[in-house]
C-alpha atoms as a PDB file:
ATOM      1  CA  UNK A   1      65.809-144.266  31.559  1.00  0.00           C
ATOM      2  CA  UNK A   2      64.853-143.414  27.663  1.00  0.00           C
ATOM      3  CA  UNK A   3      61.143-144.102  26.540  1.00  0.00           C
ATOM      4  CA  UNK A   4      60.704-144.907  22.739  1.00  0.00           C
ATOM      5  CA  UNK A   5      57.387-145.586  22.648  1.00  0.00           C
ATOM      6  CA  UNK A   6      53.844-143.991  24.277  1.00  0.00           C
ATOM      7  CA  UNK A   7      50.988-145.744  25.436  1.00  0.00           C
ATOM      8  CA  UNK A   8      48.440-143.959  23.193  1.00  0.00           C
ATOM      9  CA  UNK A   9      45.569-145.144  25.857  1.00  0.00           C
ATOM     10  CA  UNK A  10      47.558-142.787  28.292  1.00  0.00           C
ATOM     11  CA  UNK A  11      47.279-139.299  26.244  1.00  0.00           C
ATOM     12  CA  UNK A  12      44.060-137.560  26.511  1.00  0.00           C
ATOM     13  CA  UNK A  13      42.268-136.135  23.451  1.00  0.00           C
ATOM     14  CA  UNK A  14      43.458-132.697  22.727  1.00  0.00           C
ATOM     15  CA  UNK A  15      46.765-133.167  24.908  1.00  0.00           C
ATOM     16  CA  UNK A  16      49.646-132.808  22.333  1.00  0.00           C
ATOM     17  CA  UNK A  17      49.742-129.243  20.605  1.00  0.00           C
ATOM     18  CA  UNK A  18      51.669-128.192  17.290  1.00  0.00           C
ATOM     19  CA  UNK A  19      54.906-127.563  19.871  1.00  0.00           C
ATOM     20  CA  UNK A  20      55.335-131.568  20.518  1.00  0.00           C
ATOM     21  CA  UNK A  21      54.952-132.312  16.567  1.00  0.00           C
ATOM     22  CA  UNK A  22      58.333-133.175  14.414  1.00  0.00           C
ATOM     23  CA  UNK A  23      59.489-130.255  12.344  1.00  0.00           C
ATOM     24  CA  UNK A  24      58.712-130.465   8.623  1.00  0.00           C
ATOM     25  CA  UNK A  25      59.598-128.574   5.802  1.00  0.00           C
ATOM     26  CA  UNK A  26      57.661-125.114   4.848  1.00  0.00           C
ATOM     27  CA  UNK A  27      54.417-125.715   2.919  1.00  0.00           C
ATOM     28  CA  UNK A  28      54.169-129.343   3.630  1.00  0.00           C
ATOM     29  CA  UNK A  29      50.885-131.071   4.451  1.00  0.00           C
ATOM     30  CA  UNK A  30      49.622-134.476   6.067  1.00  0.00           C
ATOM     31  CA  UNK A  31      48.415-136.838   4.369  1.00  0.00           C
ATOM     32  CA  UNK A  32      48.016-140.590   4.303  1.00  0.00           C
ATOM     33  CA  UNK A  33      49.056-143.171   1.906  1.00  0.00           C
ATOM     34  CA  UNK A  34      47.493-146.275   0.437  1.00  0.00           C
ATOM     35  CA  UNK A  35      48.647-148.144   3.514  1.00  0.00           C
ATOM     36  CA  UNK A  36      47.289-145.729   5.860  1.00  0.00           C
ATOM     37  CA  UNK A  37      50.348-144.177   6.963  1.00  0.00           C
ATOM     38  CA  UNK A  38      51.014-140.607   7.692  1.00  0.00           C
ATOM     39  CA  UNK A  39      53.170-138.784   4.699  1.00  0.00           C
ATOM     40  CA  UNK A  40      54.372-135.225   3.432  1.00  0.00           C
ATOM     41  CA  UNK A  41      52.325-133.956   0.772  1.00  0.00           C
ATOM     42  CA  UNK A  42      55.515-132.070  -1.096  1.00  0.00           C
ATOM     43  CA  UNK A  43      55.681-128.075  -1.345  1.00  0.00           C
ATOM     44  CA  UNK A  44      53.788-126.812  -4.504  1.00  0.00           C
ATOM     45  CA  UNK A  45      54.710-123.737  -6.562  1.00  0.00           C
ATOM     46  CA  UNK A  46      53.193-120.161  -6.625  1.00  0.00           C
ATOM     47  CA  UNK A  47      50.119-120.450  -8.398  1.00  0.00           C
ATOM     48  CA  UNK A  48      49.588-124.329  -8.520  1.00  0.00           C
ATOM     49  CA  UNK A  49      46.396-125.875  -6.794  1.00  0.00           C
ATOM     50  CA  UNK A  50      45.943-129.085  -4.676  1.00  0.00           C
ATOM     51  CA  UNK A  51      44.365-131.802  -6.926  1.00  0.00           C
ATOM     52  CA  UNK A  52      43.880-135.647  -6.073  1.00  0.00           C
ATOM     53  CA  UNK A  53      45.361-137.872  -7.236  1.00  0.00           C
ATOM     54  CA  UNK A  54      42.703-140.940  -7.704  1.00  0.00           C
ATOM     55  CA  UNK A  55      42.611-143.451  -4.830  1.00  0.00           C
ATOM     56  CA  UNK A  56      46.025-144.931  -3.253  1.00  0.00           C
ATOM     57  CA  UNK A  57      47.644-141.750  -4.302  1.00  0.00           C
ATOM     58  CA  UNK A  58      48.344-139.063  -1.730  1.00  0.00           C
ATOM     59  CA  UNK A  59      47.138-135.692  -3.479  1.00  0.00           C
ATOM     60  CA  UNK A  60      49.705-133.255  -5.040  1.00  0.00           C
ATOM     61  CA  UNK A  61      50.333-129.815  -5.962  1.00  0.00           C
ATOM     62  CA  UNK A  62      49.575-129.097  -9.968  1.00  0.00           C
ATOM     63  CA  UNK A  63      49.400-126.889 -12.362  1.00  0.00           C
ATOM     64  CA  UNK A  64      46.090-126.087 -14.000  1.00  0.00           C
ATOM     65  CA  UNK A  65      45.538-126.682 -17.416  1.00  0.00           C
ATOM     66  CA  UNK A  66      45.849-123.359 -19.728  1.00  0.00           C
ATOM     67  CA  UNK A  67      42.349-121.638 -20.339  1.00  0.00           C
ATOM     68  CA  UNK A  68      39.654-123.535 -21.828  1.00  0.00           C
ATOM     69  CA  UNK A  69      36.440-122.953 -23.747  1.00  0.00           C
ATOM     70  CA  UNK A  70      35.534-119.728 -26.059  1.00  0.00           C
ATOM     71  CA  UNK A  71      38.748-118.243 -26.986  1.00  0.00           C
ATOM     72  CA  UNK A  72      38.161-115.881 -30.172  1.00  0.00           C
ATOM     73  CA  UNK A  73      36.693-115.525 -33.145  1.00  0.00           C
ATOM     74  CA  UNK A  74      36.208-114.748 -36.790  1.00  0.00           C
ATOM     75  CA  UNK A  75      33.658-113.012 -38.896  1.00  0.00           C
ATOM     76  CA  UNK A  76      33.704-113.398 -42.621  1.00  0.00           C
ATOM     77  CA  UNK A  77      31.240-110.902 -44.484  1.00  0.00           C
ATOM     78  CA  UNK A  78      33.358-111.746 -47.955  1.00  0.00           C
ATOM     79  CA  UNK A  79      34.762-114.821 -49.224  1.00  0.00           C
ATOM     80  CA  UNK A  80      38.236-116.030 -47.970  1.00  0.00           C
ATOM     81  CA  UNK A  81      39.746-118.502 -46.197  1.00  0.00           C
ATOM     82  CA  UNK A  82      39.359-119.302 -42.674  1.00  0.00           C
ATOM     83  CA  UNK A  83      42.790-120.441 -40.669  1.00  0.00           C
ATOM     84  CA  UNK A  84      42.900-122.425 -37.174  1.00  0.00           C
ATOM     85  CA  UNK A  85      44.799-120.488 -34.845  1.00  0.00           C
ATOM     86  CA  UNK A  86      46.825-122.409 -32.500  1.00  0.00           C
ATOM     87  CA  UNK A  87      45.532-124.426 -29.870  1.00  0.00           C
ATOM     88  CA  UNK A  88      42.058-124.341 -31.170  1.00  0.00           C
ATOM     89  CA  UNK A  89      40.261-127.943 -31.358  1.00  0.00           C
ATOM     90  CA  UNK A  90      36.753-127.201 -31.813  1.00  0.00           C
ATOM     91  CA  UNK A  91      34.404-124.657 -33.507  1.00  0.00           C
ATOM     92  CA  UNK A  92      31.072-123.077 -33.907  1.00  0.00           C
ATOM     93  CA  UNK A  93      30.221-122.042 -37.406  1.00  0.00           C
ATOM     94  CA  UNK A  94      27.170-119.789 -38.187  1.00  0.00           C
ATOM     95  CA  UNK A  95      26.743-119.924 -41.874  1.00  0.00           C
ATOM     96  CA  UNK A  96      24.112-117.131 -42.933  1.00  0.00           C
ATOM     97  CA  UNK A  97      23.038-116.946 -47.067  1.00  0.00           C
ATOM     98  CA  UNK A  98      22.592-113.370 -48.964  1.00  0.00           C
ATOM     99  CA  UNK A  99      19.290-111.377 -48.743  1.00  0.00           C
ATOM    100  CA  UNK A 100      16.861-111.007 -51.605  1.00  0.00           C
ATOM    101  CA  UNK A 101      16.244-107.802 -53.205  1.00  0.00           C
ATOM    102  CA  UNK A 102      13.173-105.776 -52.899  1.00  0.00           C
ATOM    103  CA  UNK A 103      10.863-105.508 -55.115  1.00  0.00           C
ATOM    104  CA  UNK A 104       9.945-102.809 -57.440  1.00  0.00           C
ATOM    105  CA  UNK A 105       6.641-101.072 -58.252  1.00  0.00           C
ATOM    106  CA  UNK A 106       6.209-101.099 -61.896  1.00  0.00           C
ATOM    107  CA  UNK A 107       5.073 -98.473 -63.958  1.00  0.00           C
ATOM    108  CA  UNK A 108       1.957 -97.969 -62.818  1.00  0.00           C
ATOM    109  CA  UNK A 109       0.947 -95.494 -60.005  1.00  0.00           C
ATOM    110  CA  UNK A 110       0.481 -96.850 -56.512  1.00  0.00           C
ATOM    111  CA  UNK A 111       1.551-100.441 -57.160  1.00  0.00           C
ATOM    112  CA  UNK A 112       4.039-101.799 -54.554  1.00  0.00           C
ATOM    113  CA  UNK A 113       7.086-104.233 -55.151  1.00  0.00           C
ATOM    114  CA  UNK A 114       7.272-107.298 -52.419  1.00  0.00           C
ATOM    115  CA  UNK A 115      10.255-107.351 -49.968  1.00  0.00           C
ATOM    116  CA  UNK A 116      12.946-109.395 -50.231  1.00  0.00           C
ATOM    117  CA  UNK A 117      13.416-112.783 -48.262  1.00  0.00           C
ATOM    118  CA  UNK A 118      16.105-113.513 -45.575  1.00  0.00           C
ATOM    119  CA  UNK A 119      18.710-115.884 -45.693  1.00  0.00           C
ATOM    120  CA  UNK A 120      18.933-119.080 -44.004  1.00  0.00           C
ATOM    121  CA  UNK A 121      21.330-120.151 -41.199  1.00  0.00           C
ATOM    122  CA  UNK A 122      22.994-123.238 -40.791  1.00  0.00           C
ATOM    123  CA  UNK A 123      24.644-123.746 -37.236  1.00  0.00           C
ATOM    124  CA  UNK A 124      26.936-126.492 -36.982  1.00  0.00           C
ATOM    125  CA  UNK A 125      29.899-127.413 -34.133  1.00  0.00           C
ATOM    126  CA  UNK A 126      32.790-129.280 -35.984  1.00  0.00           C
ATOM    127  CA  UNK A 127      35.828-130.925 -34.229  1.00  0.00           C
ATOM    128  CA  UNK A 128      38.972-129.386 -36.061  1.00  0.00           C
ATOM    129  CA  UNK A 129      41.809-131.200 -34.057  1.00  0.00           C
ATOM    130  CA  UNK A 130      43.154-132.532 -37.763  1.00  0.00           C
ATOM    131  CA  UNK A 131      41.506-129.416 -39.756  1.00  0.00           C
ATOM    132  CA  UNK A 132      44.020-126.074 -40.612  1.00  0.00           C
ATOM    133  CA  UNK A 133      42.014-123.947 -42.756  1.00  0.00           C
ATOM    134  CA  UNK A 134      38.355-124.447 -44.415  1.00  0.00           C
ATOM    135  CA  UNK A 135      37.388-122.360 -47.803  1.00  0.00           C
ATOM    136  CA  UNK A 136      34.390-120.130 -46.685  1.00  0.00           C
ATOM    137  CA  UNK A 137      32.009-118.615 -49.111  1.00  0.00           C
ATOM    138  CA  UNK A 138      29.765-115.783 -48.826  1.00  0.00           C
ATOM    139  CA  UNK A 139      26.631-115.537 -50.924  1.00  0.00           C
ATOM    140  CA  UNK A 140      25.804-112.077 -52.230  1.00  0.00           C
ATOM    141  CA  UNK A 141      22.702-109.691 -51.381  1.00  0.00           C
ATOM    142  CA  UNK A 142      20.352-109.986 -54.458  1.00  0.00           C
ATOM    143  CA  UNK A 143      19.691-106.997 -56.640  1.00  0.00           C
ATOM    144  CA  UNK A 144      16.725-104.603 -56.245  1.00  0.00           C
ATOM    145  CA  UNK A 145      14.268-104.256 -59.155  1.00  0.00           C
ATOM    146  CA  UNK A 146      13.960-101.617 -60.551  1.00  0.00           C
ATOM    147  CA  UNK A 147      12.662 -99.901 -64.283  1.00  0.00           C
ATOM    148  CA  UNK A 148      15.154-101.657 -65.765  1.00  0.00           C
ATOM    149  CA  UNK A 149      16.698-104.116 -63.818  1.00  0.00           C
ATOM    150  CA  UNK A 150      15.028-107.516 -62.336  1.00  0.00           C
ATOM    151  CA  UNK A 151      15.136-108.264 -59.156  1.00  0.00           C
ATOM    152  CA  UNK A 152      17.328-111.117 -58.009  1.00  0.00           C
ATOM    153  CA  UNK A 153      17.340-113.656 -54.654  1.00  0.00           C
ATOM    154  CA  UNK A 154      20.373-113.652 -52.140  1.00  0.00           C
ATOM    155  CA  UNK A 155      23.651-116.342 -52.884  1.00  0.00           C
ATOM    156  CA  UNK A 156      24.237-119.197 -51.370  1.00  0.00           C
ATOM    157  CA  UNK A 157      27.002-118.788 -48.411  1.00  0.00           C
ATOM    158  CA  UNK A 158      29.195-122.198 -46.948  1.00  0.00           C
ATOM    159  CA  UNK A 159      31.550-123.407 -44.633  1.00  0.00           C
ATOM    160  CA  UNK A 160      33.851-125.282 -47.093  1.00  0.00           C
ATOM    161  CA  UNK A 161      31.776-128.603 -47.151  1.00  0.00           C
ATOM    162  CA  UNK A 162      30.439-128.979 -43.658  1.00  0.00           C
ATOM    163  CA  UNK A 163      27.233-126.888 -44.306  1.00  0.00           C
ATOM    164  CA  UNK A 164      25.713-124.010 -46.235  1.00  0.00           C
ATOM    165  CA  UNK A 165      22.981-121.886 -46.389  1.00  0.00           C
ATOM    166  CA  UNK A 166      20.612-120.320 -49.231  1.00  0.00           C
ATOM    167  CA  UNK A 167      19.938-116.634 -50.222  1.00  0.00           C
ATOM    168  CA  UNK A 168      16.292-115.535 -49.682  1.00  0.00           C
ATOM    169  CA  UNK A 169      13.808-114.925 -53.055  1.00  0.00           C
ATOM    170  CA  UNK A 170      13.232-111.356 -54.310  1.00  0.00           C
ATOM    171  CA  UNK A 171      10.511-109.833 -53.443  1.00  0.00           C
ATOM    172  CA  UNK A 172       8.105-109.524 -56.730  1.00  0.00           C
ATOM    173  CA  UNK A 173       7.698-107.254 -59.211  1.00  0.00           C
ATOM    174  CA  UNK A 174       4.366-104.761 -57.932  1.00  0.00           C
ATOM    175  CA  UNK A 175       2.095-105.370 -61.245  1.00  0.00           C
ATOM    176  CA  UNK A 176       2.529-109.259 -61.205  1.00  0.00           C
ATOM    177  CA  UNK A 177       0.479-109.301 -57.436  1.00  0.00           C
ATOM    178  CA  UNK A 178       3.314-112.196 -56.566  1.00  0.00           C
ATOM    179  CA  UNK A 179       2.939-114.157 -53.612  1.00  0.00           C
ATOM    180  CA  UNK A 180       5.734-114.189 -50.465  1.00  0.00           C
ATOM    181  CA  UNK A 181       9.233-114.391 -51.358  1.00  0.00           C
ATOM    182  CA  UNK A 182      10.595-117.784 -49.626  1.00  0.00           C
ATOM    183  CA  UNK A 183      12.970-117.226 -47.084  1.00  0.00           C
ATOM    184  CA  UNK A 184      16.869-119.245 -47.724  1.00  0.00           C
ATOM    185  CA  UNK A 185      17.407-122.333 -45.909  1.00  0.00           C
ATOM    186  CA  UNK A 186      20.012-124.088 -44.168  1.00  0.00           C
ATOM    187  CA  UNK A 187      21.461-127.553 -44.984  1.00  0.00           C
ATOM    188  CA  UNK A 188      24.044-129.604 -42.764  1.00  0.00           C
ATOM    189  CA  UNK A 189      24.557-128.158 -39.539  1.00  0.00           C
ATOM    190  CA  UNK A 190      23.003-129.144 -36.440  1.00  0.00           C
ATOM    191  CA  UNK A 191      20.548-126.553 -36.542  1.00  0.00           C
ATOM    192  CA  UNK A 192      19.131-125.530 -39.704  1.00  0.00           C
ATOM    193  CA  UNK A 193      17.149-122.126 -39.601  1.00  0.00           C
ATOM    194  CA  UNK A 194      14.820-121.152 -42.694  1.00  0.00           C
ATOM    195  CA  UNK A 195      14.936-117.008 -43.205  1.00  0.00           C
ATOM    196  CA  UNK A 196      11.680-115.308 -42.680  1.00  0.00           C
ATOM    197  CA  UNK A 197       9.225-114.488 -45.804  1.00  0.00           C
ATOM    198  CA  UNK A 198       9.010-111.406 -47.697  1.00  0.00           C
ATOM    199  CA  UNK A 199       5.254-109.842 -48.160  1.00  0.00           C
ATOM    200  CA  UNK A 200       4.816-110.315 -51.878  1.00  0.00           C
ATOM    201  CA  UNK A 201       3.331-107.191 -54.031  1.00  0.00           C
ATOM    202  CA  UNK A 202       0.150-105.247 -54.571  1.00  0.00           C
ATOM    203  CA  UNK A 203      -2.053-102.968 -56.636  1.00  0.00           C
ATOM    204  CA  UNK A 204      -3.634 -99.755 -55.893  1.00  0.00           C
ATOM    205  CA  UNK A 205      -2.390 -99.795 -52.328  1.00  0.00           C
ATOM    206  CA  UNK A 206      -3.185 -95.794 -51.905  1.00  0.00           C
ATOM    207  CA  UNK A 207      -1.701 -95.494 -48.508  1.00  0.00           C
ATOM    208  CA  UNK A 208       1.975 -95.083 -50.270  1.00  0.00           C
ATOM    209  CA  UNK A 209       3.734 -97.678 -48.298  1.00  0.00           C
ATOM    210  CA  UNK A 210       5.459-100.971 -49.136  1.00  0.00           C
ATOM    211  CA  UNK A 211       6.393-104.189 -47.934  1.00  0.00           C
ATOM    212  CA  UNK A 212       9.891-103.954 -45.617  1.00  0.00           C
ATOM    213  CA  UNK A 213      12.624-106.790 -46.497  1.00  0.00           C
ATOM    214  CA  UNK A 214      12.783-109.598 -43.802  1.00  0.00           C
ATOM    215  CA  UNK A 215      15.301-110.382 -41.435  1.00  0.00           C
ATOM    216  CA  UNK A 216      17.832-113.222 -41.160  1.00  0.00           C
ATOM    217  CA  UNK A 217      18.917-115.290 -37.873  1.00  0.00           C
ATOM    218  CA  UNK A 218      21.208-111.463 -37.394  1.00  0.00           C
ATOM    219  CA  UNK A 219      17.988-109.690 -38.361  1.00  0.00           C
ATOM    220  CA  UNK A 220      18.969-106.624 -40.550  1.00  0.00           C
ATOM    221  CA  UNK A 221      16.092-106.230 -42.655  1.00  0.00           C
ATOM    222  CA  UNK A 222      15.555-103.366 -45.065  1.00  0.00           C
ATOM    223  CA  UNK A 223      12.452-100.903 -44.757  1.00  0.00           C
ATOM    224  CA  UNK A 224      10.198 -99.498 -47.879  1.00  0.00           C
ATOM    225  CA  UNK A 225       9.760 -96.860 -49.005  1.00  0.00           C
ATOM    226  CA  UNK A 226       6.791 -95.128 -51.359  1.00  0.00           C
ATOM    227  CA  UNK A 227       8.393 -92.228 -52.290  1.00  0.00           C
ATOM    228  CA  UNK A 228      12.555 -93.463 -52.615  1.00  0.00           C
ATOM    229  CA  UNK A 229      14.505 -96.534 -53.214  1.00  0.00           C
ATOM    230  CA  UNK A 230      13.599 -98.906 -50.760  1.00  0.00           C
ATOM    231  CA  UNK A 231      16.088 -99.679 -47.939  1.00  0.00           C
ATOM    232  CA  UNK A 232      18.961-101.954 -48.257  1.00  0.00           C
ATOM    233  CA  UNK A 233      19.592-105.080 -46.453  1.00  0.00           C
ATOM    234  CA  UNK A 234      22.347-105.212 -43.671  1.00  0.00           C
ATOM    235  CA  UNK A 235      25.157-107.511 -44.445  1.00  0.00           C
ATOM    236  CA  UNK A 236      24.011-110.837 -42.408  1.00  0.00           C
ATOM    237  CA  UNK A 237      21.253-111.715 -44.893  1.00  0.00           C
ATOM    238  CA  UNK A 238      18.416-109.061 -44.398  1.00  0.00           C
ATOM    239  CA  UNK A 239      16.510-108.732 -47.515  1.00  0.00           C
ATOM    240  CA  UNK A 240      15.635-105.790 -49.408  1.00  0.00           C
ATOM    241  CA  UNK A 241      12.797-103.209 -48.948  1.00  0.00           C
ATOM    242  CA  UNK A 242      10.455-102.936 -51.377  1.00  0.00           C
ATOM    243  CA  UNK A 243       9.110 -99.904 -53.623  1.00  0.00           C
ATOM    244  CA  UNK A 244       6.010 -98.189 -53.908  1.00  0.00           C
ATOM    245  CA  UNK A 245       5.230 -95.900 -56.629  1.00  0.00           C
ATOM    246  CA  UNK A 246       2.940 -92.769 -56.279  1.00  0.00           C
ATOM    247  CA  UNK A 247       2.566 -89.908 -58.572  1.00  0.00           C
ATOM    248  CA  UNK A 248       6.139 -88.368 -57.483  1.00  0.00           C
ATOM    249  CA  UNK A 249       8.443 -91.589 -57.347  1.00  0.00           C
ATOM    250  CA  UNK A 250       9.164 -92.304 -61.229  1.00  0.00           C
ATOM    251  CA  UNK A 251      12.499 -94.425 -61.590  1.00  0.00           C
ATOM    252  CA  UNK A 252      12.915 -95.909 -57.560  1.00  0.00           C
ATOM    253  CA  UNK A 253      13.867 -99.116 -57.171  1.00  0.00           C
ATOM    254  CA  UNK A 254      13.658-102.034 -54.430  1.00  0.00           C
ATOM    255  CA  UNK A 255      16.194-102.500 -51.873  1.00  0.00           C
ATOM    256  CA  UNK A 256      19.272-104.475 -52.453  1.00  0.00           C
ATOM    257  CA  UNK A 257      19.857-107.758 -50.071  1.00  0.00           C
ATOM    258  CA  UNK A 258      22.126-107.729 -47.127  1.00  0.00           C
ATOM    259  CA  UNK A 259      24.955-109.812 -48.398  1.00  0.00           C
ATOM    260  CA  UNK A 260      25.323-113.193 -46.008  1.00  0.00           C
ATOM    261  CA  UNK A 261      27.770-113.763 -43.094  1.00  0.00           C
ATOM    262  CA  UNK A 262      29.909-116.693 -42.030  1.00  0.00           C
ATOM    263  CA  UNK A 263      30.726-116.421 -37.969  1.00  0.00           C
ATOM    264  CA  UNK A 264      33.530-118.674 -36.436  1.00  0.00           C
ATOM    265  CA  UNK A 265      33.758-119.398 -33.069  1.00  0.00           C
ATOM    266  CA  UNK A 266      36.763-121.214 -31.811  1.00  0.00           C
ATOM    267  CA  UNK A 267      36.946-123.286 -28.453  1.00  0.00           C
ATOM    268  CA  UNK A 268      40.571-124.493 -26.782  1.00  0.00           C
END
């Protein structure tokens, strides 16, 4: 006599083993659908993940989405253009303006030119889904003084139009007794750093040293010197050294600014 149906009530727990179970196909697995009802989740591929599917939706086997998040990156330390690479919908700019230059002494012994100022920094995340290429401009490191050359702030760097930053001052001129170069500021971005200050210029400072440049959001400031040119900037904004003149150091001249930077990071 066939039986088509068992009285659940009459199994004990634990009774029927993987043996007594219908034969499915290879990589299956059980789940339930919205009705409650035993089904097959279907075989995924090498590599693909179990996900779920929202509510009254057995889960299935997908494929992950492609890598996401900080993919690569440009750096722009002269003018050009900047050009989305594929896949890229959102980036990170770090817009940096030129260094000032340092300083110089004058003609008078022992007098000591400022340091230059740092650039500002403009930071600044900007959805480029509809955006292929931007125009970025870097601003150049200012000019050390020297006997016959003044002393000149840092340029102005951008990001086309989405934000910019400004060049530090130059530091001033050792016989004027100038104040602090102003540091360069940024304008538009989300974050908007001002460059540190330059120590401005003295008189009679006997211990033959001289103010240093300052340094930018990258740092990169240039050291002075009381017997040689002071030290140039590094290219991210640092500004100038300054020079100090003593009885050897006749025709020196301030530091030259780092010129500024323009950093790109792009996100999938």
């Amino acid at each position: 006599m066939a039986i088509d149906k068992i009285i659940t009530t009459s199994v004990t727990d634990d009774s029927i083993t993987l043996a007594k179970m219908a034969p499915g196909t290879d990589g299956n697995i059980i789940s339930y659908d919205a009705s409650g009802n035993p089904v097959a989740v279907a075989t995924g591929s090498d590599g693909q993940v179990l996900t779920s599917t929202g509510a009254g939706s057995p889960p299935a086997f997908e494929t992950l989405a492609s890598g996401t998040g900080l993919t690569s990156q440009q750096v722009f330390t002269s003018s050009g253009t900047w050009n989305k690479p594929s896949g890229i919908t959102l980036i990170k700019v770090y817009v940096t303006g030129g260094g000032g230059g340092g300083g110089f002494s004058g003609a008078t012994n022992y007098y000591s030119g400022g340091g230059g100022a740092a650039g500002g920094t403009a930071i600044e995340i900007i959805d480029v889904s509809s955006v292929s290429s931007a125009t970025v401009t870097i601003g150049a490191g200012g000019t050390g003084g020297a006997h016959d050359t003044y002393v000149s702030g840092g340029g102005t760097s951008s990001f086309a139009s989405y934000c910019s930053a400004s060049g530090g001052g130059g530091g001033n001129y050792g016989g004027s007794i100038g104040g602090e170069a102003n540091g360069g500021i940024g304008s538009n971005g989300q974050i908007n750093l001002k460059g540190n200050a330059a120590k401005g210029g003295s008189e009679g400072d006997y211990s033959d040293t001289s103010p240093t440049g300052s340094g930018s959001f990258w740092g990169g400031a240039g050291s002075g010197d009381h017997s040689n040119n002071g030290q140039a900037g590094v290219n991210g904004g640092g500004g100038g050294g300054g020079q100090n003149r003593n009885s050897g150091s006749t025709g020196k001249a301030g530091g030259a600014g780092g010129a500024g930077i323009v950093v790109v990071e792009e996100y999938k």
